[in-house]
PDB file of N, CA and C in Angstrom:
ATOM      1  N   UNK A   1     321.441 -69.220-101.272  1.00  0.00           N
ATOM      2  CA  UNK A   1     320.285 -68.583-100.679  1.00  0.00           C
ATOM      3  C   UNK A   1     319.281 -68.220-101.772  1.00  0.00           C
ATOM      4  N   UNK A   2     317.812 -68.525-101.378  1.00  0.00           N
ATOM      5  CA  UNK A   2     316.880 -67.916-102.104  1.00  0.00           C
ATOM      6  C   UNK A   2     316.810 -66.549-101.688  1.00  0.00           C
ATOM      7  N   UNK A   3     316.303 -65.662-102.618  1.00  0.00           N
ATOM      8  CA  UNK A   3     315.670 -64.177-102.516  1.00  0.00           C
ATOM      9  C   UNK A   3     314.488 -63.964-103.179  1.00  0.00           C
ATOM     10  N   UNK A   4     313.417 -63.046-102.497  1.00  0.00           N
ATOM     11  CA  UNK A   4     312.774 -62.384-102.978  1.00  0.00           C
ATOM     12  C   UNK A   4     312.724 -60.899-102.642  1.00  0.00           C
ATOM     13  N   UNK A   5     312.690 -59.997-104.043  1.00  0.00           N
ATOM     14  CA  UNK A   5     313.530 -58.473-104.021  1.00  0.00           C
ATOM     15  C   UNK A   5     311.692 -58.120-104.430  1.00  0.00           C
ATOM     16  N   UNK A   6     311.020 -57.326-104.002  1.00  0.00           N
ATOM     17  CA  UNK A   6     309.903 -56.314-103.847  1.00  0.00           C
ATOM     18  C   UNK A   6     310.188 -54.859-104.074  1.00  0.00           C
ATOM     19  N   UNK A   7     309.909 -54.587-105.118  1.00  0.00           N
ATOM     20  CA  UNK A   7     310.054 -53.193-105.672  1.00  0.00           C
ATOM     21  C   UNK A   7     308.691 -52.564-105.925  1.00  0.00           C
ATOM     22  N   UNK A   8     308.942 -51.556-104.937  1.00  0.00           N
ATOM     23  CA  UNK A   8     307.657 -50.404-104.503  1.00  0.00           C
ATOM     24  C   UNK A   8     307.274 -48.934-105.381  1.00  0.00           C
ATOM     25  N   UNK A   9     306.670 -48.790-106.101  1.00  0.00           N
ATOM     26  CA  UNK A   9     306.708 -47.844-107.139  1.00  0.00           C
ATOM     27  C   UNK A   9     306.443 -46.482-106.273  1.00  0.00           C
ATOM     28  N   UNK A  10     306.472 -45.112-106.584  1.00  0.00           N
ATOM     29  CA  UNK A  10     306.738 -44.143-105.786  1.00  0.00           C
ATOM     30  C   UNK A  10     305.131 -43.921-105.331  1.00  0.00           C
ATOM     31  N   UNK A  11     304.704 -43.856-103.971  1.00  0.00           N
ATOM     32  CA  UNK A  11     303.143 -43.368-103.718  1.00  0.00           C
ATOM     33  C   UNK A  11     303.074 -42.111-103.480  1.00  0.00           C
ATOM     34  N   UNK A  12     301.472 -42.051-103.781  1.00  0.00           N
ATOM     35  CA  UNK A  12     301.062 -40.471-103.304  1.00  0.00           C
ATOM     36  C   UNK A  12     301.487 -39.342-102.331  1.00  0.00           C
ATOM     37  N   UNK A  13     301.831 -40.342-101.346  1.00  0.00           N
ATOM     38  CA  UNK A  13     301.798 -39.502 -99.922  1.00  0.00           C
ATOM     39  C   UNK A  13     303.270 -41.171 -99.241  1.00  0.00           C
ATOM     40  N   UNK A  14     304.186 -40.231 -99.484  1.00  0.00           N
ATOM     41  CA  UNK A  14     305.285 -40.784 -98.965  1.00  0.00           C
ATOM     42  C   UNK A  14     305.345 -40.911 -97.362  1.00  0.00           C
ATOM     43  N   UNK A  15     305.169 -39.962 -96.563  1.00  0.00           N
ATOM     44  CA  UNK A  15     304.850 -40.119 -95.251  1.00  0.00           C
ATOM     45  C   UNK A  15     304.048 -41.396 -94.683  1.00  0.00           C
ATOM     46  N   UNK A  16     302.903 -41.548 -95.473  1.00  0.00           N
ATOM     47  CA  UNK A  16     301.333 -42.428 -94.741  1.00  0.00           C
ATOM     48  C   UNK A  16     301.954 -43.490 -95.560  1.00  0.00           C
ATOM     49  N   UNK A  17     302.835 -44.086 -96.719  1.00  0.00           N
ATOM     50  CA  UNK A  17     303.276 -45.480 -97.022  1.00  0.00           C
ATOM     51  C   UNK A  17     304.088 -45.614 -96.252  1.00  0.00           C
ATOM     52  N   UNK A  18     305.157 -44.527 -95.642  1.00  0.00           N
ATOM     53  CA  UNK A  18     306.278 -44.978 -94.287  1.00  0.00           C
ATOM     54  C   UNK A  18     305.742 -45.689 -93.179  1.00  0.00           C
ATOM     55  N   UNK A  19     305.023 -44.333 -92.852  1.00  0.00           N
ATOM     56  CA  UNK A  19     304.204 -45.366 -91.330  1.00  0.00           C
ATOM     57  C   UNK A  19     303.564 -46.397 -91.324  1.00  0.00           C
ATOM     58  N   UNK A  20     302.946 -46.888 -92.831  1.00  0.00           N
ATOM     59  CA  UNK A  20     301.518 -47.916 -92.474  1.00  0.00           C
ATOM     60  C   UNK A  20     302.613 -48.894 -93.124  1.00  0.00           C
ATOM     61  N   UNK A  21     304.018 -49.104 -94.001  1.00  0.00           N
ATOM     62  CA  UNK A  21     304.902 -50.576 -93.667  1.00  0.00           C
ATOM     63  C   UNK A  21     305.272 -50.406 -92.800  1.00  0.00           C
ATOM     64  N   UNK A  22     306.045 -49.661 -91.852  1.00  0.00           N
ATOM     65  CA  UNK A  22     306.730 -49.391 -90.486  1.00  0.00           C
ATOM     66  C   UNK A  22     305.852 -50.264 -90.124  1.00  0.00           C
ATOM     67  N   UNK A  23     304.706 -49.608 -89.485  1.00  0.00           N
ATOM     68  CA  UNK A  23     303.726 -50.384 -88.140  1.00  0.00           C
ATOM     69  C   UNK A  23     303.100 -51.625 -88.568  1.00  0.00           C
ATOM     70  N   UNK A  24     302.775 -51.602 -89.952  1.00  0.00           N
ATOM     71  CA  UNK A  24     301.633 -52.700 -90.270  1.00  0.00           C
ATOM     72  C   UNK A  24     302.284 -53.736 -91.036  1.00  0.00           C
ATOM     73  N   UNK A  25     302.446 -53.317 -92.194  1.00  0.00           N
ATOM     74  CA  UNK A  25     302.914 -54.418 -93.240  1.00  0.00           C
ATOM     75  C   UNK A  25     304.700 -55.038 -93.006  1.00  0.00           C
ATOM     76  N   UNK A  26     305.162 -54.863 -92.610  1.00  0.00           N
ATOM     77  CA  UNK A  26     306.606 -54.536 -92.048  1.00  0.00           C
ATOM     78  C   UNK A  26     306.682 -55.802 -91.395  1.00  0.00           C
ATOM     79  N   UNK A  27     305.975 -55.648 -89.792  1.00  0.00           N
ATOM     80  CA  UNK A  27     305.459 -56.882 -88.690  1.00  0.00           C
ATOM     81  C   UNK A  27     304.865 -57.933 -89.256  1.00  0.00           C
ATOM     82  N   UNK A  28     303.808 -57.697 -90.429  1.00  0.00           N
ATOM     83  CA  UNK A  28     302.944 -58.752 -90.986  1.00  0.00           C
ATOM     84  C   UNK A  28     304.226 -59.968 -91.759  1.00  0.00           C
ATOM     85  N   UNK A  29     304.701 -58.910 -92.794  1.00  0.00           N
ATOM     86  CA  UNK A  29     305.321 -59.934 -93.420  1.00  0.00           C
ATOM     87  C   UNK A  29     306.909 -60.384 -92.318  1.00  0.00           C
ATOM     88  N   UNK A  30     307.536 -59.945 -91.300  1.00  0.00           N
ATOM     89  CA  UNK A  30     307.982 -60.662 -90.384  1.00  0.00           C
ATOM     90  C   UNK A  30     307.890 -61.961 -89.881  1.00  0.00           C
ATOM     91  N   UNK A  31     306.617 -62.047 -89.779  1.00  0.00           N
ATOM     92  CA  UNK A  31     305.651 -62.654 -88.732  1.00  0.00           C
ATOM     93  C   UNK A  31     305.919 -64.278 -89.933  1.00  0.00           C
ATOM     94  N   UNK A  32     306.064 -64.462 -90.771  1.00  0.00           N
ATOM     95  CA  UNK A  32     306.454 -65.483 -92.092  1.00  0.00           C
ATOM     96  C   UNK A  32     307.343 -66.181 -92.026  1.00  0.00           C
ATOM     97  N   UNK A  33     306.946 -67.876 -91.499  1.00  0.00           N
ATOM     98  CA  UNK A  33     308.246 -68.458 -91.195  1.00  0.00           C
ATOM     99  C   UNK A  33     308.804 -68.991 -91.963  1.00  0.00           C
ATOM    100  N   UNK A  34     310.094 -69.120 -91.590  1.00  0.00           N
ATOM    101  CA  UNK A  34     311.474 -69.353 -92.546  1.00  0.00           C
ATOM    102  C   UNK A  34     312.202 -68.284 -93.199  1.00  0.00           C
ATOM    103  N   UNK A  35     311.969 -67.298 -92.681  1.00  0.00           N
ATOM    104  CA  UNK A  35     312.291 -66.555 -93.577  1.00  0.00           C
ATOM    105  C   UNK A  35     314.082 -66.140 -92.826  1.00  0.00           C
ATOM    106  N   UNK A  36     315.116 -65.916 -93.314  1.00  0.00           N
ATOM    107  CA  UNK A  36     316.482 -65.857 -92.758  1.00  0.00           C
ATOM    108  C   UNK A  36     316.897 -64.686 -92.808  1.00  0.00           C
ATOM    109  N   UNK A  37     315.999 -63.440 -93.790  1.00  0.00           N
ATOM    110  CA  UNK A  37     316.768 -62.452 -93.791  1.00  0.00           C
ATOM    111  C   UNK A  37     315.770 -61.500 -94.362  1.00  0.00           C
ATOM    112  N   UNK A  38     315.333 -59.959 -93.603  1.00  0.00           N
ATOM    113  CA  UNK A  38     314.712 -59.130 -94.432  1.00  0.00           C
ATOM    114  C   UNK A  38     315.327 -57.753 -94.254  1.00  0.00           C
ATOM    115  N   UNK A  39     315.246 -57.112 -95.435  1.00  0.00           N
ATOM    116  CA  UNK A  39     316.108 -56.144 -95.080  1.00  0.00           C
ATOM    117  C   UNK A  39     315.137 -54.707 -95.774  1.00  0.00           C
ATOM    118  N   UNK A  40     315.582 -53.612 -96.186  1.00  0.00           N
ATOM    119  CA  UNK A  40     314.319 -52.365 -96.803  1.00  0.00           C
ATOM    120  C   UNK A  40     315.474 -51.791 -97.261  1.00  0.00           C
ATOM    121  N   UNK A  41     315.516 -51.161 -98.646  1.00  0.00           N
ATOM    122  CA  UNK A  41     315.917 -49.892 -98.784  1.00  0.00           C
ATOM    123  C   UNK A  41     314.985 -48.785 -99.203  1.00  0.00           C
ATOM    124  N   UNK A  42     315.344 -47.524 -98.389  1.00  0.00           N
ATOM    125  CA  UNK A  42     314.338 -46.851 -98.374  1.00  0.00           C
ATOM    126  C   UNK A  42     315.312 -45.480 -99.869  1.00  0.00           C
ATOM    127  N   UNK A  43     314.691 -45.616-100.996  1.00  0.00           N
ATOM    128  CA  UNK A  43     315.795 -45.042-102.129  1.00  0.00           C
ATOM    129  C   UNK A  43     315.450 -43.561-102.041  1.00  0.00           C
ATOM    130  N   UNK A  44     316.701 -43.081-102.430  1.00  0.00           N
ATOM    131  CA  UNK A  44     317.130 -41.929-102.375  1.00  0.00           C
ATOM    132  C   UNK A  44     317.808 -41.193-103.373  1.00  0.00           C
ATOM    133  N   UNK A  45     317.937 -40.089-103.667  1.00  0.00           N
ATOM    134  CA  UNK A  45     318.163 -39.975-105.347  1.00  0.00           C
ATOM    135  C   UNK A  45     319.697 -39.899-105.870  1.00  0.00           C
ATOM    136  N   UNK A  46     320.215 -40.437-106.692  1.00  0.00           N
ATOM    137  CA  UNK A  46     321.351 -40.618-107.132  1.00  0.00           C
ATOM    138  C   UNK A  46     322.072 -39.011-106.826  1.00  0.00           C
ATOM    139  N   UNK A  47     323.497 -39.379-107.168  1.00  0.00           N
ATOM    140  CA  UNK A  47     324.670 -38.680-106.731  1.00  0.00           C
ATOM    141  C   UNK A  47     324.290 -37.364-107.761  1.00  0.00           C
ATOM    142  N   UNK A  48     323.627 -37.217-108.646  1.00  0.00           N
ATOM    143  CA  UNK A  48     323.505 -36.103-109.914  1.00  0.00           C
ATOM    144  C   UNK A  48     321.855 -35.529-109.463  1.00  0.00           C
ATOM    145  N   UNK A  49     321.306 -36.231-108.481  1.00  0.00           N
ATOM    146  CA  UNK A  49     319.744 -35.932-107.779  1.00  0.00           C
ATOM    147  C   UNK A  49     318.938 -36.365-108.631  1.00  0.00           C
ATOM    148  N   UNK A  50     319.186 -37.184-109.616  1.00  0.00           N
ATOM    149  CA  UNK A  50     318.332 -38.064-110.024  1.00  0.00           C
ATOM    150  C   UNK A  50     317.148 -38.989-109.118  1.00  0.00           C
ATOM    151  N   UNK A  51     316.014 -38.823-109.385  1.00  0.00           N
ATOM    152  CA  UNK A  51     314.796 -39.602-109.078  1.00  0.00           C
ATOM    153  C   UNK A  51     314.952 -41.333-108.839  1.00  0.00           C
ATOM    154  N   UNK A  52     315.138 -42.033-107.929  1.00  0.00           N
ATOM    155  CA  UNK A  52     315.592 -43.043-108.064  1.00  0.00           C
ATOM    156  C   UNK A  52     313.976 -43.806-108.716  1.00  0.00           C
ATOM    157  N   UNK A  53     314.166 -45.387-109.616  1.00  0.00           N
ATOM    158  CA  UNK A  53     313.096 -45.500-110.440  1.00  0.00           C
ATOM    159  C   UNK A  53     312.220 -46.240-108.908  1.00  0.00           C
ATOM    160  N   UNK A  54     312.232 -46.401-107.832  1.00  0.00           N
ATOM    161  CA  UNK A  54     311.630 -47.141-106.951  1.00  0.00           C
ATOM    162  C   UNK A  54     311.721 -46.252-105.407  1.00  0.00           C
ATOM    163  N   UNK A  55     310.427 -46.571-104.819  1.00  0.00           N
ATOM    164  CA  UNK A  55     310.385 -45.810-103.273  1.00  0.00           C
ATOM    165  C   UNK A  55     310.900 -46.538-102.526  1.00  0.00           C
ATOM    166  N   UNK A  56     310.987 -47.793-102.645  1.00  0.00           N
ATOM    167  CA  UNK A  56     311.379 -48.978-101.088  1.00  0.00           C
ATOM    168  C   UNK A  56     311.420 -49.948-102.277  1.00  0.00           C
ATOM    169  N   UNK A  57     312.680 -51.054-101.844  1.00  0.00           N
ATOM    170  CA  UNK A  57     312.981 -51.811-102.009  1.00  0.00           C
ATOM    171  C   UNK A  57     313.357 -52.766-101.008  1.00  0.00           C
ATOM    172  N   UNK A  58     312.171 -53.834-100.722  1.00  0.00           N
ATOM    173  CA  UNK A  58     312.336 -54.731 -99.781  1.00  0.00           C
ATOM    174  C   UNK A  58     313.373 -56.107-100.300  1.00  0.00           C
ATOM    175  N   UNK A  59     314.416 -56.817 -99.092  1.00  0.00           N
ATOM    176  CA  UNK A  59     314.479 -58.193 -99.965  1.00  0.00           C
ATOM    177  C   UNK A  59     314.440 -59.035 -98.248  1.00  0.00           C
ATOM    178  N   UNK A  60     314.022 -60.310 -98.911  1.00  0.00           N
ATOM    179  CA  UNK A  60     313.700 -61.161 -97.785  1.00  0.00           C
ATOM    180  C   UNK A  60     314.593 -62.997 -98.504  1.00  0.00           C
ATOM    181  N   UNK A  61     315.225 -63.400 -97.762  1.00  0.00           N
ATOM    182  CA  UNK A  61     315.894 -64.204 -98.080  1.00  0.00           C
ATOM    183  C   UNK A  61     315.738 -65.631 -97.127  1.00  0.00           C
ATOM    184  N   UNK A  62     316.159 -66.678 -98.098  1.00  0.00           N
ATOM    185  CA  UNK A  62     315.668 -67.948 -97.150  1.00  0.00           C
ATOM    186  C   UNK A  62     316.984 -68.508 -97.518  1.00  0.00           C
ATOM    187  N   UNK A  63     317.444 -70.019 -97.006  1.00  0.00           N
ATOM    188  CA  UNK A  63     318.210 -70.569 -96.602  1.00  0.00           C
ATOM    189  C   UNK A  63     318.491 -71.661 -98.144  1.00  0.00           C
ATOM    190  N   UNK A  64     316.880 -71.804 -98.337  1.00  0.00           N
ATOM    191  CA  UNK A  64     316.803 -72.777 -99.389  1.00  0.00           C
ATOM    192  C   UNK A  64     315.860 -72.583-100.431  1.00  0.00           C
ATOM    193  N   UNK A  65     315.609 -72.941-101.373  1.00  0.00           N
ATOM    194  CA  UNK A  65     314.136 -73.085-102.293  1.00  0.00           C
ATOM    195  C   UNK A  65     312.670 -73.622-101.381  1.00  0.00           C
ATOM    196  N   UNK A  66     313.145 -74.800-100.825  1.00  0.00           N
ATOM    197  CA  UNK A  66     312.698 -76.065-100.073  1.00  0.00           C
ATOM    198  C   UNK A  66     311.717 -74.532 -98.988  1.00  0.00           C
ATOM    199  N   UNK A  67     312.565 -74.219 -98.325  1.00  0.00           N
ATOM    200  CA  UNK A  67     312.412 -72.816 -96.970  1.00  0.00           C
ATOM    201  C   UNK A  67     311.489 -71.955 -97.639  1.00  0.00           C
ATOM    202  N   UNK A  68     311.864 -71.460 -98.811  1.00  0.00           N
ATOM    203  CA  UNK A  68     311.332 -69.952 -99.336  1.00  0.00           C
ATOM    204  C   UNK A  68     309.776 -70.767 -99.926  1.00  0.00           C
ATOM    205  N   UNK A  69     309.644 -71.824-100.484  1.00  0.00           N
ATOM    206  CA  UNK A  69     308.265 -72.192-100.992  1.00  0.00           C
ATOM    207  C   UNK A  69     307.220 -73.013 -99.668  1.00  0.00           C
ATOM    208  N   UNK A  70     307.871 -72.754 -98.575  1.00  0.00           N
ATOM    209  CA  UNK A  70     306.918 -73.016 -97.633  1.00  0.00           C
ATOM    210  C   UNK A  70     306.878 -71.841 -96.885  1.00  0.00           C
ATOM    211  N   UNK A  71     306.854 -71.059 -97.019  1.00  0.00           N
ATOM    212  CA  UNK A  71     306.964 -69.709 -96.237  1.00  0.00           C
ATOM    213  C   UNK A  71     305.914 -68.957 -97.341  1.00  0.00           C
ATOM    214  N   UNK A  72     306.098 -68.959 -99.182  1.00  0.00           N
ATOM    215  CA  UNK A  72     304.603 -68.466 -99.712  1.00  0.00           C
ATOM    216  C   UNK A  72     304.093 -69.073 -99.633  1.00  0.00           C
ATOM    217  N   UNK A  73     303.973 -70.261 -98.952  1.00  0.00           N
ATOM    218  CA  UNK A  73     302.413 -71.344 -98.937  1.00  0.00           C
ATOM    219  C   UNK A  73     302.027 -70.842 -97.169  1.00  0.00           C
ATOM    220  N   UNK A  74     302.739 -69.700 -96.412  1.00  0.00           N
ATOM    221  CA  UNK A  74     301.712 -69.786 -94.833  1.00  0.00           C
ATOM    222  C   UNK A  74     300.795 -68.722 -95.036  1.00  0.00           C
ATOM    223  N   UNK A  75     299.781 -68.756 -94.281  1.00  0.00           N
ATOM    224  CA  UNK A  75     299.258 -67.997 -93.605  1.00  0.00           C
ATOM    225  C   UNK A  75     299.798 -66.904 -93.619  1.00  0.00           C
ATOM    226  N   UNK A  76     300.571 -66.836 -92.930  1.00  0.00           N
ATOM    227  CA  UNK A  76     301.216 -65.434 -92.874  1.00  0.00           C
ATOM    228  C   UNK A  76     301.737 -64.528 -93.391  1.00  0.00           C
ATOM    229  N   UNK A  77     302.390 -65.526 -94.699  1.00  0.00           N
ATOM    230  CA  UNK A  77     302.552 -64.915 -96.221  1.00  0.00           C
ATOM    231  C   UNK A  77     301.874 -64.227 -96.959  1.00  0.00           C
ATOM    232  N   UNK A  78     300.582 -65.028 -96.836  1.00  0.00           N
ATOM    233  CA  UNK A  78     299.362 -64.557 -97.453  1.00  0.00           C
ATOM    234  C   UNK A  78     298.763 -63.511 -97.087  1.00  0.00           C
ATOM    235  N   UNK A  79     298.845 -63.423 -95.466  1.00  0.00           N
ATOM    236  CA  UNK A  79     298.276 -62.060 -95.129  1.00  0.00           C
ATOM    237  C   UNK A  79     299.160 -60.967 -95.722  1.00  0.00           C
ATOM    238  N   UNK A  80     300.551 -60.953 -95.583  1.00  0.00           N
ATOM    239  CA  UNK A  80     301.475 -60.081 -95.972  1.00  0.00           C
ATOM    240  C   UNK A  80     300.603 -59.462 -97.594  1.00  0.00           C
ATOM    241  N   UNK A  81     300.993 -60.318 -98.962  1.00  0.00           N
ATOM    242  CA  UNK A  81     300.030 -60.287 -99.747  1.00  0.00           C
ATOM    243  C   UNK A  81     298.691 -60.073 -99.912  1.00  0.00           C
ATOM    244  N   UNK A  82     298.120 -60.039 -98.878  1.00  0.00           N
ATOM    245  CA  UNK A  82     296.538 -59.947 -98.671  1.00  0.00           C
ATOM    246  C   UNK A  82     296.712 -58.188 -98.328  1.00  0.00           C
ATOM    247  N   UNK A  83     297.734 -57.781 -98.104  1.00  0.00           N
ATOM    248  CA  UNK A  83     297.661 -56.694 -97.529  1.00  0.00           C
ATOM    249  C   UNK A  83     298.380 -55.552 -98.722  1.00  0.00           C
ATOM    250  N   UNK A  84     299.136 -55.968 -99.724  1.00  0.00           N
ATOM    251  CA  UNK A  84     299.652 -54.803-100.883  1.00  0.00           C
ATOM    252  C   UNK A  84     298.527 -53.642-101.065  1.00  0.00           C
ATOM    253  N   UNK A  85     297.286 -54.010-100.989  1.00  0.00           N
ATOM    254  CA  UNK A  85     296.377 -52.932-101.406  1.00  0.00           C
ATOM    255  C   UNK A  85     295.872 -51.893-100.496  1.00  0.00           C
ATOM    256  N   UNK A  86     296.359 -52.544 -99.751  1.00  0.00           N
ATOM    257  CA  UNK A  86     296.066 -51.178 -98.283  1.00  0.00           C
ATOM    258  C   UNK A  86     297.506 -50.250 -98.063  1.00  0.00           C
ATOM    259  N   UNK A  87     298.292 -50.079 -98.995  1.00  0.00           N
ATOM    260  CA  UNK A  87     299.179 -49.522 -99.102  1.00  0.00           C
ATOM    261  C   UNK A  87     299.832 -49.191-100.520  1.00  0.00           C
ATOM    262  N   UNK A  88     300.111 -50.130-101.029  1.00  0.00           N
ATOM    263  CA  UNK A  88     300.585 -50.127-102.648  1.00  0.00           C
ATOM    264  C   UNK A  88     300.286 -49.877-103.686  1.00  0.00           C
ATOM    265  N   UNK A  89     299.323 -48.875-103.616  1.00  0.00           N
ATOM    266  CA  UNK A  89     298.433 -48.335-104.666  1.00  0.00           C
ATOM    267  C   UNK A  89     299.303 -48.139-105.939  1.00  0.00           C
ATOM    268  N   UNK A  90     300.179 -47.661-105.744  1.00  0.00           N
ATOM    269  CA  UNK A  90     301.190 -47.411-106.889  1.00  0.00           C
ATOM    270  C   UNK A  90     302.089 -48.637-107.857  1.00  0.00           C
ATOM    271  N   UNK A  91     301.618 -49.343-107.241  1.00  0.00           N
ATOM    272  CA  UNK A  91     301.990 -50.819-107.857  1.00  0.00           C
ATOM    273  C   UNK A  91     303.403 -51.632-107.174  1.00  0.00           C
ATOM    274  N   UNK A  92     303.547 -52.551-107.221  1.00  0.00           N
ATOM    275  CA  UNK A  92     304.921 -53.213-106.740  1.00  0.00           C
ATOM    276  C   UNK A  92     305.333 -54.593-107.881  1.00  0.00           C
ATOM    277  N   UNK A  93     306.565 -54.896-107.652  1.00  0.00           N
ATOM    278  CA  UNK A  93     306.957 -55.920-108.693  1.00  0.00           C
ATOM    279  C   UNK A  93     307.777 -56.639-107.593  1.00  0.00           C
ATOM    280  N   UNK A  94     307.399 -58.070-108.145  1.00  0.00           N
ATOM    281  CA  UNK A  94     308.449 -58.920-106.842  1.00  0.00           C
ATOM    282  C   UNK A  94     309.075 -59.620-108.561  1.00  0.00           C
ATOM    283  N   UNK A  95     310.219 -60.229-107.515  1.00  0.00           N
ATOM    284  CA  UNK A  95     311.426 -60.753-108.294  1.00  0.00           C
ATOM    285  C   UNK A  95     312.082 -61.893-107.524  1.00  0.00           C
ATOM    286  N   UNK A  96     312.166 -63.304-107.922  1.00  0.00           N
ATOM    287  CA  UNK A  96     312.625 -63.970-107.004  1.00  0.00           C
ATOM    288  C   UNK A  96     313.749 -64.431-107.607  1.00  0.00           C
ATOM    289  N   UNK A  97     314.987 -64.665-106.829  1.00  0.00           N
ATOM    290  CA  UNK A  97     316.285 -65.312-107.638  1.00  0.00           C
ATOM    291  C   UNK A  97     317.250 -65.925-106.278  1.00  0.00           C
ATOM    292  N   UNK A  98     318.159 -66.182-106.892  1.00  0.00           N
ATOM    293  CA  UNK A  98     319.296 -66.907-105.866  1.00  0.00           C
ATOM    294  C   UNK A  98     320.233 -65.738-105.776  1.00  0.00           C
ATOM    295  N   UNK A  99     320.704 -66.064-104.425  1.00  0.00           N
ATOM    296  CA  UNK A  99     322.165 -64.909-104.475  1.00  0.00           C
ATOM    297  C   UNK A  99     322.968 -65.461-104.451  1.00  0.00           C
ATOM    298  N   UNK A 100     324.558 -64.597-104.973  1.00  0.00           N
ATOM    299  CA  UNK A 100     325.820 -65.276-104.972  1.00  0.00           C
ATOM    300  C   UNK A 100     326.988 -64.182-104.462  1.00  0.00           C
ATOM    301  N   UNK A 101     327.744 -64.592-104.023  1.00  0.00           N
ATOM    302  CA  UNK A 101     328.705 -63.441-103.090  1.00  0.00           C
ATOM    303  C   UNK A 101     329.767 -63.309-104.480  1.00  0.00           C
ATOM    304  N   UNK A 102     329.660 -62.390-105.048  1.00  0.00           N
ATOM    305  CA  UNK A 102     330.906 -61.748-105.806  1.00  0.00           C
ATOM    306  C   UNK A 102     332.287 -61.412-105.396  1.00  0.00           C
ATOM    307  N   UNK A 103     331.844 -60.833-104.221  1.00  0.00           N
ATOM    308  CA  UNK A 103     333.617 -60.054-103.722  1.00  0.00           C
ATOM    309  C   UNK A 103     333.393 -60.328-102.076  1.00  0.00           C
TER     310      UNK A 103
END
């Protein structure tokens, strides 16, 4: 499987980045075909209450390379991307790699 892992840096107003991926950006990047798998973690602070280094950590997974590079070439991708700045003020980092089942 391909992955792409989206790491959300902490925003201003934690509430108004919940609701506006919930309702908006959430559906947008859904809406992106091929895609086999999306999932969110919404982070929370370690076992000692440590600050975790990220607010949301999205990953979205495809079947193939072949799958995942026609899915950033739609439309719909693009809007997803067209849309980081109406929310992500705080910056984000994407990361793309393969997964492998360990255990």
């Amino acid at each position: 499987m391909h992955q792409l892992t989206v790491l959300y840096n902490h925003p201003e107003d934690p509430a108004a980045f919940k609701k506006y991926y919930r309702e908006v950006h959430a559906p947008l990047a859904a809406k992106a075909p091929g895609v086999s798998g999306f999932t969110v973690n919404w982070c929370e602070p370690g076992p000692d209450g440590s600050s975790p280094p990220y607010h949301l950590i999205a990953t979205l997974s495809w079947e193939s390379k072949e799958a995942m590079l026609g899915t950033l070439g739609s439309p719909e991708f693009k809007a997803a991307g067209d849309d980081l700045p109406n929310f992500a003020g705080a910056g984000v980092q994407m990361i793309f790699g393969t997964t492998d089942t360990v255990v």
